[in-house]
PDB file of N, CA and C in Angstrom:
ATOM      1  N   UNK A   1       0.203 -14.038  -6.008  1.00  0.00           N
ATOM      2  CA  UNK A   1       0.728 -13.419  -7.196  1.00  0.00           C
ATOM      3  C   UNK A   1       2.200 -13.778  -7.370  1.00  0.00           C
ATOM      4  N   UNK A   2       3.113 -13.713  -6.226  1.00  0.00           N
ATOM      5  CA  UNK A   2       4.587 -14.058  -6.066  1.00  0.00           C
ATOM      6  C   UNK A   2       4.708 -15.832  -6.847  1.00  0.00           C
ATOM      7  N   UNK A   3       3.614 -16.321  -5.969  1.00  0.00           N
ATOM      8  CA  UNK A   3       3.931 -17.875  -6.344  1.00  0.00           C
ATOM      9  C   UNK A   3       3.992 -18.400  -7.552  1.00  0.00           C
ATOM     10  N   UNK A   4       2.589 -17.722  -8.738  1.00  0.00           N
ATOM     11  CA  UNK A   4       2.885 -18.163  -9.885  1.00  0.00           C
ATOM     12  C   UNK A   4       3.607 -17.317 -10.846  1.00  0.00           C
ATOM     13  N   UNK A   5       4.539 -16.251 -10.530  1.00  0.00           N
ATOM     14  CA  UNK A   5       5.168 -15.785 -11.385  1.00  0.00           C
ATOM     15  C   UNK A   5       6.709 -16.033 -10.563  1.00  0.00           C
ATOM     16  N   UNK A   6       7.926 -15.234 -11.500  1.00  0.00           N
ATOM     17  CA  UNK A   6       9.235 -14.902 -11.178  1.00  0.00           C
ATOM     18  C   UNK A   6       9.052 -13.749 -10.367  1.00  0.00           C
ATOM     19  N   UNK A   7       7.760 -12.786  -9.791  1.00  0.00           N
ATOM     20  CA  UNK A   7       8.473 -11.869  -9.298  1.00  0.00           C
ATOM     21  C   UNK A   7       8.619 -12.033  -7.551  1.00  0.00           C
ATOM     22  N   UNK A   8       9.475 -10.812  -7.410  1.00  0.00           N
ATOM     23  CA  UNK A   8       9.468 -11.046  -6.016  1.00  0.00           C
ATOM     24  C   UNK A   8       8.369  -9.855  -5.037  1.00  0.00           C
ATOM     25  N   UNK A   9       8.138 -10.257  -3.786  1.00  0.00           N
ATOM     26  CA  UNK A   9       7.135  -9.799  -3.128  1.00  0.00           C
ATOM     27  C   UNK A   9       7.225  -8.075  -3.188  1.00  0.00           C
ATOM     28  N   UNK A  10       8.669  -7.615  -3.421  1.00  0.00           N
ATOM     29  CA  UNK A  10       8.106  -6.243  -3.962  1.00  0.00           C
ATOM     30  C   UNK A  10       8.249  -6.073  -4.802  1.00  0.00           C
ATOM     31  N   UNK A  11       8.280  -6.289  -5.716  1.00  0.00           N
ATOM     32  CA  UNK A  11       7.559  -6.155  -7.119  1.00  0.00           C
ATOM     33  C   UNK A  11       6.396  -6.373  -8.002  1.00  0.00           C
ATOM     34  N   UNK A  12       5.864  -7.101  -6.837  1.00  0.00           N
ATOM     35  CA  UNK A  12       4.674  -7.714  -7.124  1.00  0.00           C
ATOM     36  C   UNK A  12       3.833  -6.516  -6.296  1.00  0.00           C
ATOM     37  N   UNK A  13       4.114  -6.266  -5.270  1.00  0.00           N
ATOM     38  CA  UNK A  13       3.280  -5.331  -4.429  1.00  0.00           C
ATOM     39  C   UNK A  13       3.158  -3.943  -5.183  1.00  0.00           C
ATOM     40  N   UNK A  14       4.418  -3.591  -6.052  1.00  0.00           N
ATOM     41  CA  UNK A  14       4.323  -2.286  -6.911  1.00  0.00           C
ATOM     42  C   UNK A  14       3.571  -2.407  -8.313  1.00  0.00           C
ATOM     43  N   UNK A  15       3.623  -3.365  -8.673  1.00  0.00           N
ATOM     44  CA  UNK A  15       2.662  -4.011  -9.813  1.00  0.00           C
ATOM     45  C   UNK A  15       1.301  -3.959  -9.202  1.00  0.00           C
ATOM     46  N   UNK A  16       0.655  -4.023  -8.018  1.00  0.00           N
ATOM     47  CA  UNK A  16      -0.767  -4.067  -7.462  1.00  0.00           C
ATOM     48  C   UNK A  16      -0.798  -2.148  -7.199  1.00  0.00           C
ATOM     49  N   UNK A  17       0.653  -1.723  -6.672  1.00  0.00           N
ATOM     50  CA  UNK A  17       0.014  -0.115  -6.424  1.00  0.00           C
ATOM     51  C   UNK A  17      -0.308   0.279  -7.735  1.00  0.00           C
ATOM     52  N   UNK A  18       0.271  -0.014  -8.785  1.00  0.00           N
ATOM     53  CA  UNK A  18       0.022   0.914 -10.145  1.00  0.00           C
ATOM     54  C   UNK A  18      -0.999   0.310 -10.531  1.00  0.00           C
ATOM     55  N   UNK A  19      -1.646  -0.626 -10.245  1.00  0.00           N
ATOM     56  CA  UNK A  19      -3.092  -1.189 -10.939  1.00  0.00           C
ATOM     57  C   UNK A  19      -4.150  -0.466 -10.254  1.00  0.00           C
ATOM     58  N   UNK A  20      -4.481   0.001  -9.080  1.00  0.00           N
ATOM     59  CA  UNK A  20      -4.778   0.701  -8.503  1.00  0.00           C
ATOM     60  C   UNK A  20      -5.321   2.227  -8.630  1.00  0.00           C
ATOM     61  N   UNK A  21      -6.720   2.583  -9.548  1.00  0.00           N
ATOM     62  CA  UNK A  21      -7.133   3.514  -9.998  1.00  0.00           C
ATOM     63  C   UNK A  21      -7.372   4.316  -8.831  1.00  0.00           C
ATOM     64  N   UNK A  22      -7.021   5.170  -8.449  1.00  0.00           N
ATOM     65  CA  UNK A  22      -6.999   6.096  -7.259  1.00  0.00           C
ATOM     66  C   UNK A  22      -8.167   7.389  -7.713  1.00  0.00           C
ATOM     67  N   UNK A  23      -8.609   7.214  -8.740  1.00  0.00           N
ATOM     68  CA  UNK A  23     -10.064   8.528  -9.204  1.00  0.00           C
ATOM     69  C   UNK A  23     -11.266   7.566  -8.860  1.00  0.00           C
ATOM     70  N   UNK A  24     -11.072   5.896  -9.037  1.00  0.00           N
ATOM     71  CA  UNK A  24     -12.010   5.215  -8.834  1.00  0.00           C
ATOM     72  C   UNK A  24     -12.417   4.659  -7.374  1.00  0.00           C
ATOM     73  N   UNK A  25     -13.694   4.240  -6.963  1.00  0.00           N
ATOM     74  CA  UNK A  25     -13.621   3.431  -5.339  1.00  0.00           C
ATOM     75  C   UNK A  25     -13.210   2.028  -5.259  1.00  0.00           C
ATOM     76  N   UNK A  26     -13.139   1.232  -6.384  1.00  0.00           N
ATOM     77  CA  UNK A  26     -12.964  -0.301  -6.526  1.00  0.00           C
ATOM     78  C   UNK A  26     -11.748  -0.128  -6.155  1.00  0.00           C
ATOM     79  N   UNK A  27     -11.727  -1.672  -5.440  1.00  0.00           N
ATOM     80  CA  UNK A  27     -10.245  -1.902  -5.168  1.00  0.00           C
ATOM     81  C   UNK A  27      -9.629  -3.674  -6.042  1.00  0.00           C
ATOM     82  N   UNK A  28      -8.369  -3.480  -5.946  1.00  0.00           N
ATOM     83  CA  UNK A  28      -8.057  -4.588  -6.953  1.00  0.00           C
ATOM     84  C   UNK A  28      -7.117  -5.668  -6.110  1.00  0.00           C
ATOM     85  N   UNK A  29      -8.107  -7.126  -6.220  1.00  0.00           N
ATOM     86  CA  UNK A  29      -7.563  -7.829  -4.803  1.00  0.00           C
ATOM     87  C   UNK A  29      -6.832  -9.184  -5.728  1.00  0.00           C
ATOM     88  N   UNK A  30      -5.901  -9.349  -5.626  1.00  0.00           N
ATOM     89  CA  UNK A  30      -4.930 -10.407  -5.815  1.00  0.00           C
ATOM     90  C   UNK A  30      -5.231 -11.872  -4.867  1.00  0.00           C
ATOM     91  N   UNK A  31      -6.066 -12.627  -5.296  1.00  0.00           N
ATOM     92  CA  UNK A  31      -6.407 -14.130  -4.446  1.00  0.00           C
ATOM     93  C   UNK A  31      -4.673 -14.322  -3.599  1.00  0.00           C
ATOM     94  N   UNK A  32      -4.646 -14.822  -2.330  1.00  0.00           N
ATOM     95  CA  UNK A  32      -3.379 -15.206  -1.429  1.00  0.00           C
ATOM     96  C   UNK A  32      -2.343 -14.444  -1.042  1.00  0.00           C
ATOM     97  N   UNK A  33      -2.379 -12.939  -1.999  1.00  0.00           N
ATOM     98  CA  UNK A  33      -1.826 -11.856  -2.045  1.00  0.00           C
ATOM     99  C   UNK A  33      -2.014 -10.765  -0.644  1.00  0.00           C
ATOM    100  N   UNK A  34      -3.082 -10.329  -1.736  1.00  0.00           N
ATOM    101  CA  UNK A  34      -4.019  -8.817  -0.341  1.00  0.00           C
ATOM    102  C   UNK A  34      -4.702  -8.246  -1.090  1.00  0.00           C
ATOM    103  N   UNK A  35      -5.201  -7.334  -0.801  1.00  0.00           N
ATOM    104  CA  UNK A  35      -5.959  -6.438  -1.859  1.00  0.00           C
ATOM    105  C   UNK A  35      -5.625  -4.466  -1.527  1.00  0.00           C
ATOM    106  N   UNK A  36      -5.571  -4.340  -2.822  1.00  0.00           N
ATOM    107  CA  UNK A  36      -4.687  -2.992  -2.751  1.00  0.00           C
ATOM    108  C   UNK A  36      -6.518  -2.176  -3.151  1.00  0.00           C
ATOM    109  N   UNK A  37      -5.968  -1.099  -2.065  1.00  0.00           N
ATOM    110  CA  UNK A  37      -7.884  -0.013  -2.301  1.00  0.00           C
ATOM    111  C   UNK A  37      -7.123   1.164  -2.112  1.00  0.00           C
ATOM    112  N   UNK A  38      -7.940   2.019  -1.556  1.00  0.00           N
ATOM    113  CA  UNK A  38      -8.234   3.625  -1.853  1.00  0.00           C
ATOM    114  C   UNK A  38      -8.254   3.956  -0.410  1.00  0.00           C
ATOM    115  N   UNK A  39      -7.168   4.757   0.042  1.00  0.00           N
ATOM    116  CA  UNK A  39      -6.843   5.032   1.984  1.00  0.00           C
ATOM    117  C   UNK A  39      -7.201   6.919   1.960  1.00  0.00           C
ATOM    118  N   UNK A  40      -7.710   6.918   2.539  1.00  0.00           N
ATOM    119  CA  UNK A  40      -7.870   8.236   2.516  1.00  0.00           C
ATOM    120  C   UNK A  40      -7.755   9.019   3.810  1.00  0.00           C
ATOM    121  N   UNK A  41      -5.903   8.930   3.981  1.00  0.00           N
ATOM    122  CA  UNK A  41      -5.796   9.663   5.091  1.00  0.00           C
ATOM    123  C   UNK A  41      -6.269  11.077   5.438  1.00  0.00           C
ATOM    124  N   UNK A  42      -6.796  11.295   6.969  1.00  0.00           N
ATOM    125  CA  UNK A  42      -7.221  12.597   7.337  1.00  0.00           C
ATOM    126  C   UNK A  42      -5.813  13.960   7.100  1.00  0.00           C
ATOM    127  N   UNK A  43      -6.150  14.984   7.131  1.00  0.00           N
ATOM    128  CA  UNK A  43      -5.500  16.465   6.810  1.00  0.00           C
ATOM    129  C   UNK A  43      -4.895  16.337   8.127  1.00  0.00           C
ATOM    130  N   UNK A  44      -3.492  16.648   8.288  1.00  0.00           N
ATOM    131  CA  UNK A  44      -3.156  16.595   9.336  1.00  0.00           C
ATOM    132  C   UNK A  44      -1.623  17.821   9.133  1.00  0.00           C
ATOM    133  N   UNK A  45      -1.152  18.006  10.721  1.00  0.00           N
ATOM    134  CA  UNK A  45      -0.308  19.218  10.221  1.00  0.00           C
ATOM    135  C   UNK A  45       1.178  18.864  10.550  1.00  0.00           C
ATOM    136  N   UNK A  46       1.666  19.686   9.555  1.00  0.00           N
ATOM    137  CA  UNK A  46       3.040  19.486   8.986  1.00  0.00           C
ATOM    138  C   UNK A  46       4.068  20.792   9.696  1.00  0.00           C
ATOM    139  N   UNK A  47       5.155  20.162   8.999  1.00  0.00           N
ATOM    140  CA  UNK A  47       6.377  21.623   9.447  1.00  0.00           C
ATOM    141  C   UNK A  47       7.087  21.756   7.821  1.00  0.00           C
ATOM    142  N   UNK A  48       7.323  23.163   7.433  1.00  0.00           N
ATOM    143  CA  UNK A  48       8.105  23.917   6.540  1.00  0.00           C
ATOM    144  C   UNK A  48       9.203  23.218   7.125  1.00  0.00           C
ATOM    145  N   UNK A  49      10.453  22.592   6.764  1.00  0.00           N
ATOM    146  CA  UNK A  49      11.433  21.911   6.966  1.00  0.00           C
ATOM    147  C   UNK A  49      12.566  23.417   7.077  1.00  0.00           C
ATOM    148  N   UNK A  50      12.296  24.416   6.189  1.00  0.00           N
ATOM    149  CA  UNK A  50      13.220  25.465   6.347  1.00  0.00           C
ATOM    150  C   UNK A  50      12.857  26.452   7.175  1.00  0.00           C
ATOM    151  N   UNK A  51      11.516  27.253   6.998  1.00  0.00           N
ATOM    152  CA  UNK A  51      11.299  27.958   7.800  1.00  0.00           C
ATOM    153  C   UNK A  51      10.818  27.718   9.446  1.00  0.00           C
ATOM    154  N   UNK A  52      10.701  26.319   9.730  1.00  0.00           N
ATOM    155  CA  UNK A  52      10.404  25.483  10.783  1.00  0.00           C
ATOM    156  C   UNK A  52       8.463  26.609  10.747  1.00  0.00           C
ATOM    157  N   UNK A  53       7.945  26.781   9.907  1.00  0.00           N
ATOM    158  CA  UNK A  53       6.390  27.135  10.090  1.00  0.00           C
ATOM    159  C   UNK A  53       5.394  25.606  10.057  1.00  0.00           C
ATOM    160  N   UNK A  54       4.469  25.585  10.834  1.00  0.00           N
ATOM    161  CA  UNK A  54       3.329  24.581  11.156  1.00  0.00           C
ATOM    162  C   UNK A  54       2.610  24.883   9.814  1.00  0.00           C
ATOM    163  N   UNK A  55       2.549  23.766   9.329  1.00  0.00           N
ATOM    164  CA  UNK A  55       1.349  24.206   8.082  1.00  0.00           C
ATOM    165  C   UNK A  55       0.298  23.518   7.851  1.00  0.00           C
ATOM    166  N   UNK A  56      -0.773  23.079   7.589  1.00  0.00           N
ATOM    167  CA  UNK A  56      -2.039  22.199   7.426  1.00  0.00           C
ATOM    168  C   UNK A  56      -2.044  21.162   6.216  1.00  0.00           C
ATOM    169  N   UNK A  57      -1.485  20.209   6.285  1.00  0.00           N
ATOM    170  CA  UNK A  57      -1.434  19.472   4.640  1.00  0.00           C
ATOM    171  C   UNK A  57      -3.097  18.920   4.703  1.00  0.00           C
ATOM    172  N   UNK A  58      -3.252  19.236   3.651  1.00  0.00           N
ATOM    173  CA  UNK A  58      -4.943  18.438   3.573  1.00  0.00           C
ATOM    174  C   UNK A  58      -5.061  17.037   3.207  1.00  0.00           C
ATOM    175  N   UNK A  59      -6.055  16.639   3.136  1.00  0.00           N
ATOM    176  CA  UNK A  59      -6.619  15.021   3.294  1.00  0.00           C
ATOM    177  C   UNK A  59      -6.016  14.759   1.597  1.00  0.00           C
ATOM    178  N   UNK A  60      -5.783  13.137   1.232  1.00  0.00           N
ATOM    179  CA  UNK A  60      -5.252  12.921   0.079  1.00  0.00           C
ATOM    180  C   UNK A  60      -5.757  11.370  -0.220  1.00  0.00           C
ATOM    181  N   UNK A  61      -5.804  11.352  -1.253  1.00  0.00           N
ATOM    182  CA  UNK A  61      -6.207   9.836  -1.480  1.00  0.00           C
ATOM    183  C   UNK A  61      -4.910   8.769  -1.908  1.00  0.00           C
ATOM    184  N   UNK A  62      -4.295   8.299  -1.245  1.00  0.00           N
ATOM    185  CA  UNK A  62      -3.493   7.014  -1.517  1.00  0.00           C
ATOM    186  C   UNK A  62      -4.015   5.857  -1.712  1.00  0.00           C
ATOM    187  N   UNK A  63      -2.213   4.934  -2.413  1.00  0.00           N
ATOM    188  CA  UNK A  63      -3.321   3.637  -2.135  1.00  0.00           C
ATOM    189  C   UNK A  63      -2.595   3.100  -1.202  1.00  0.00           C
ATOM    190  N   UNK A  64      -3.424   2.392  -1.181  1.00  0.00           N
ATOM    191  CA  UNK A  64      -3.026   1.222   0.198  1.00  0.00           C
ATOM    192  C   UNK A  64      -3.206   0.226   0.247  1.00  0.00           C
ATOM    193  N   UNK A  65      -2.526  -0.562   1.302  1.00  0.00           N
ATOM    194  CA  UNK A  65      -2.832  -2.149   0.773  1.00  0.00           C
ATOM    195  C   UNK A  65      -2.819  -3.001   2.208  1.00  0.00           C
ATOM    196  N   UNK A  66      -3.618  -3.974   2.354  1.00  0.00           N
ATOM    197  CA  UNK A  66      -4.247  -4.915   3.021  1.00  0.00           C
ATOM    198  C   UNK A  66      -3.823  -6.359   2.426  1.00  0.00           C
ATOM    199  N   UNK A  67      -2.685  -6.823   3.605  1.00  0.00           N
ATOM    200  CA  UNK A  67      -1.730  -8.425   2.938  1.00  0.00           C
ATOM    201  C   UNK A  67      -3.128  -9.250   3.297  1.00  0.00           C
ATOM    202  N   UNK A  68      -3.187 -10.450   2.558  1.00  0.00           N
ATOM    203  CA  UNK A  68      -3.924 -11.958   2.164  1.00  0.00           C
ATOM    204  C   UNK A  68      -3.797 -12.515   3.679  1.00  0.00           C
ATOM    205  N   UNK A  69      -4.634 -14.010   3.762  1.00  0.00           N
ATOM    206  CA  UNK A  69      -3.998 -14.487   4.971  1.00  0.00           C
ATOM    207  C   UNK A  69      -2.606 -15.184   4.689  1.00  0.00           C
ATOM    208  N   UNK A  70      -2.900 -15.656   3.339  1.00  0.00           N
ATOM    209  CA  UNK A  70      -1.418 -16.700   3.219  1.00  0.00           C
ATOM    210  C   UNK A  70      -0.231 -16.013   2.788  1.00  0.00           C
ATOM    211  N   UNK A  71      -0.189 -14.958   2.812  1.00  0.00           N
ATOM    212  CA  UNK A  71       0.790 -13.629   2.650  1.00  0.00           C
ATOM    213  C   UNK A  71       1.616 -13.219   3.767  1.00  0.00           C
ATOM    214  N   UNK A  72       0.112 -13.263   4.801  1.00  0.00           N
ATOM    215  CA  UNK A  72       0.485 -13.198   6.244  1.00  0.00           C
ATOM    216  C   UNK A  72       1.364 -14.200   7.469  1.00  0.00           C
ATOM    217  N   UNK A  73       0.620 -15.557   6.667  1.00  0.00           N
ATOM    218  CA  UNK A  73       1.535 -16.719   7.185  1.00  0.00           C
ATOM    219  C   UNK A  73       2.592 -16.986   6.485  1.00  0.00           C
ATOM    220  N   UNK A  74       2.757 -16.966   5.283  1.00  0.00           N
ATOM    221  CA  UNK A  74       4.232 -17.208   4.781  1.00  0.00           C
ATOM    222  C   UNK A  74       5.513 -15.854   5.337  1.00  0.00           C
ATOM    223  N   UNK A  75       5.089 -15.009   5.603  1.00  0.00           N
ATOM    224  CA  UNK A  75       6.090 -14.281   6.658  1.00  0.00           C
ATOM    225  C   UNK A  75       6.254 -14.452   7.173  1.00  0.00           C
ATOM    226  N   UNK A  76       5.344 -14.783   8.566  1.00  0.00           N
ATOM    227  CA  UNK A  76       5.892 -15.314   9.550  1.00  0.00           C
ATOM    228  C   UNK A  76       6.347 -16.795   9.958  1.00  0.00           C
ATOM    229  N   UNK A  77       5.983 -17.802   8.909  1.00  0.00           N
ATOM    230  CA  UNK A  77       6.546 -18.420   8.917  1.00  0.00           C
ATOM    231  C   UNK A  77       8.527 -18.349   8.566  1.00  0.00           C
ATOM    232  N   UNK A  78       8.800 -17.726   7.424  1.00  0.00           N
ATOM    233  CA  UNK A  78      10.170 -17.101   6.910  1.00  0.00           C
ATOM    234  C   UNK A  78      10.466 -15.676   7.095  1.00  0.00           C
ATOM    235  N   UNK A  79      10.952 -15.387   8.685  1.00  0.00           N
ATOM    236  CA  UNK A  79      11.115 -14.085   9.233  1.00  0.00           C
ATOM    237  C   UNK A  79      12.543 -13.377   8.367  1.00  0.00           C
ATOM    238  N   UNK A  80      12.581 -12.467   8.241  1.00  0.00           N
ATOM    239  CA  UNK A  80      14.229 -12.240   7.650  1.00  0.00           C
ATOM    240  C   UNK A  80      14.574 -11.687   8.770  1.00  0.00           C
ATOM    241  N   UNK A  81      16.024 -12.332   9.013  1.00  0.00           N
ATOM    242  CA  UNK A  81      17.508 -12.017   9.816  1.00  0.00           C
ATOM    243  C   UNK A  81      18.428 -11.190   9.991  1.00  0.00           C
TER     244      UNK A  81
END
């Protein structure tokens, strides 16, 4: 997606989260990119930041995203410094 446009790799990656219907199960895969789907982390428990209380946040649907292979090799080929 980076290669044939001007944008850069995060902007392009935020352009794939907002395409990303999160009511739907399809996921939307960018050829050399990755493909951005539907993560559905487990309920897990939290802290009240003020009252320091344990609280239960429940399960939520994000999206998420899974890099290409050539996504994968052009990083590590050009590490940043």
């Amino acid at each position: 997606m980076t290669l044939e446009t001007s944008l850069s790799v995060y902007h392009a990656g935020c352009l794939g989260f907002n395409c990303v219907d999160t009511s739907q199960s399809a996921a939307f895969s960018a050829p050399a990119f990755g493909t951005f789907y539907r993560g559905t982390p487990a309920s897990r428990r939290g802290m009240n930041p003020i009252t320091k209380e344990f609280i239960q946040l429940p399960a939520t649907v994000r999206p998420a995203f899974r890099p290409g292979d050539r996504l994968r090799r052009g990083v590590r080929r050009n590490p940043r410094t």
